[in-house]
C-alpha atoms as a PDB file:
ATOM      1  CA  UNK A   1      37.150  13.236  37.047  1.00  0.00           C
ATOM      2  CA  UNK A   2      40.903  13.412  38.713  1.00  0.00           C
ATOM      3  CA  UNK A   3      41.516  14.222  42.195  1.00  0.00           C
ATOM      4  CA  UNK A   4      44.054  16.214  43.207  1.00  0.00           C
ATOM      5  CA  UNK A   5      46.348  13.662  45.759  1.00  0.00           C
ATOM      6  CA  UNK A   6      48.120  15.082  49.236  1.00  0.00           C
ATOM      7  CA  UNK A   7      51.310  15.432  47.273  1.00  0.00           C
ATOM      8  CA  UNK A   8      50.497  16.958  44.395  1.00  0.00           C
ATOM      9  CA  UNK A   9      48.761  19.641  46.566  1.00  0.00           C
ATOM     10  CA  UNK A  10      52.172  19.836  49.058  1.00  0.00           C
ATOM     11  CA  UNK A  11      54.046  20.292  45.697  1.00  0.00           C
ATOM     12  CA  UNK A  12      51.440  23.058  44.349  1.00  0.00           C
ATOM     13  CA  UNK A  13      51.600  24.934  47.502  1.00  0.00           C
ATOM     14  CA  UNK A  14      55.612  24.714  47.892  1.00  0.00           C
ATOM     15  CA  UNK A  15      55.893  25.967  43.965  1.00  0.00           C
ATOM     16  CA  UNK A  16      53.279  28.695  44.171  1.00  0.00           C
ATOM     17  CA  UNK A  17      55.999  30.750  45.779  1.00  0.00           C
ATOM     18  CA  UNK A  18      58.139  30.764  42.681  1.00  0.00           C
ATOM     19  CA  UNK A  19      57.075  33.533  40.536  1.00  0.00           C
ATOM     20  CA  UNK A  20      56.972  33.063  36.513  1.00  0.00           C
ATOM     21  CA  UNK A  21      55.772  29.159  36.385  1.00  0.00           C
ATOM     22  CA  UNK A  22      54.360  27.866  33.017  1.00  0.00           C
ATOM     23  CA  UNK A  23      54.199  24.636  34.188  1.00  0.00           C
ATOM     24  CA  UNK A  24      54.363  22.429  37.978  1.00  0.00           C
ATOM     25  CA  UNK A  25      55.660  19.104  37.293  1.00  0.00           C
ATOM     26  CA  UNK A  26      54.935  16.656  40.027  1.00  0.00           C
ATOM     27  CA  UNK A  27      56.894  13.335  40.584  1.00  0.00           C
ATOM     28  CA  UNK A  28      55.076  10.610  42.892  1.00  0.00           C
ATOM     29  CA  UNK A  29      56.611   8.230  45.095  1.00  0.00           C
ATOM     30  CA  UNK A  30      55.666   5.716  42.444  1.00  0.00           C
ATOM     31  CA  UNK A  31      57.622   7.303  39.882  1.00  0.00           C
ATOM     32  CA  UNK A  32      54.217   8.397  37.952  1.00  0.00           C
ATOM     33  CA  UNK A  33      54.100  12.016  36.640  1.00  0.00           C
ATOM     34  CA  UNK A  34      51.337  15.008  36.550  1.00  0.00           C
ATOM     35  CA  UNK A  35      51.836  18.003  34.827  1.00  0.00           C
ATOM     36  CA  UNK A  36      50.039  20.998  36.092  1.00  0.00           C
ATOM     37  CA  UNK A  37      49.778  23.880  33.483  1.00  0.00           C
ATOM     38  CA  UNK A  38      49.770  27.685  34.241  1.00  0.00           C
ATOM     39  CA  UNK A  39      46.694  29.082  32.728  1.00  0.00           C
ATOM     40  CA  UNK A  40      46.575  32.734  34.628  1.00  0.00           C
ATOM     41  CA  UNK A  41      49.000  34.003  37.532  1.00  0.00           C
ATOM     42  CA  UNK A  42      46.997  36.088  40.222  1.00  0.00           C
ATOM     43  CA  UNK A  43      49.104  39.062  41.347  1.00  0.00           C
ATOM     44  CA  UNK A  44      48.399  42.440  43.148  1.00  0.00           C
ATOM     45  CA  UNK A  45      51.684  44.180  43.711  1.00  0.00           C
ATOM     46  CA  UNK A  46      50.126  46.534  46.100  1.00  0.00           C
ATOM     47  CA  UNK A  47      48.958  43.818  48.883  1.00  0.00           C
ATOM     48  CA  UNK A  48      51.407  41.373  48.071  1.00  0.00           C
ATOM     49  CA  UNK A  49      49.279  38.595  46.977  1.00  0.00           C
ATOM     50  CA  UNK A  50      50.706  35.562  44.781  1.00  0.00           C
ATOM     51  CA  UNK A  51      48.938  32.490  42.875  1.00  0.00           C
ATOM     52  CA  UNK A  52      48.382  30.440  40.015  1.00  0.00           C
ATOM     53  CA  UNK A  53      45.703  28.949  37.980  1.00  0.00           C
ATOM     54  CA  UNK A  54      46.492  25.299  37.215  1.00  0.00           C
ATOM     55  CA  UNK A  55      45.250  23.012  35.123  1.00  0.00           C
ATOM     56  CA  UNK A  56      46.402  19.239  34.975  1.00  0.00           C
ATOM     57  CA  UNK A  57      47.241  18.282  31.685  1.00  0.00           C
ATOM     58  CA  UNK A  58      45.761  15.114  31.512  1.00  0.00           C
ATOM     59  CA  UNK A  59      42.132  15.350  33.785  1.00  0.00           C
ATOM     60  CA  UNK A  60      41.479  19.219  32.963  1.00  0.00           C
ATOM     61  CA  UNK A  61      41.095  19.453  36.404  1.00  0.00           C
ATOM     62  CA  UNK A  62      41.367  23.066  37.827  1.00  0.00           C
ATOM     63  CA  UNK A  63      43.634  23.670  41.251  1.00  0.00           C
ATOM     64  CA  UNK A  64      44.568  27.305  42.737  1.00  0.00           C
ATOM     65  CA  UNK A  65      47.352  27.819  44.460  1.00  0.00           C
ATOM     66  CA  UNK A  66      48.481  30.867  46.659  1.00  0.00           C
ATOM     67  CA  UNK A  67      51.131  31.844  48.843  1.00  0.00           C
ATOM     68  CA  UNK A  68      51.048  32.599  52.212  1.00  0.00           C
ATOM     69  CA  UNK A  69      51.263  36.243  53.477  1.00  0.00           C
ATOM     70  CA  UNK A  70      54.700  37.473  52.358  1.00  0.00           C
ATOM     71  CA  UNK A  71      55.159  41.240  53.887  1.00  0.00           C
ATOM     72  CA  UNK A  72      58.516  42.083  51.564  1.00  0.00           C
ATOM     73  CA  UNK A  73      56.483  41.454  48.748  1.00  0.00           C
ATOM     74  CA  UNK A  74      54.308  44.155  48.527  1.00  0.00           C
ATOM     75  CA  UNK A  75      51.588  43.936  51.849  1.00  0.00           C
ATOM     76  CA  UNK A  76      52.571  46.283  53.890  1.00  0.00           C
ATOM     77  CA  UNK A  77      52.163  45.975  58.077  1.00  0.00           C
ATOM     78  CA  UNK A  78      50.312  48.351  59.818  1.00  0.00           C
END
């Protein structure tokens, strides 16, 4: 089973704010490549609330990603 490594979870998190992904490509230092596919986008307009589904293309292995809380996107303050 794969493990998801510390920057292929920083580049997750930093591309989970992009909306309309198919696919997170993720370059390491070493030059090797992962490929993270978009299998279902989580969205509720009325809070605000962003994400993805991911799967790697190679393990199968299953990541979520979500944004932070992002106000002029839908949440509104109280």
């Amino acid at each position: 089973m794969g493990e998801i490594n510390n920057q292929e979870a920083s580049v997750i998190a930093r591309e989970t704010y992009s909306r309309g992904k198919v696919r997170i490509l993720v370059t390491s230092n070493d030059q090797s490549r992962s490929t993270y596919i978009v299998i279902e986008t989580i969205e509720d307009k009325s809070t605000g609330l962003h994400g993805y589904v991911l799967e790697n293309e190679i393990t199968n292995e299953t990541v979520i990603g979500f944004e932070g809380t992002q106000t002029k996107n839908g949440m509104t303050q109280r």
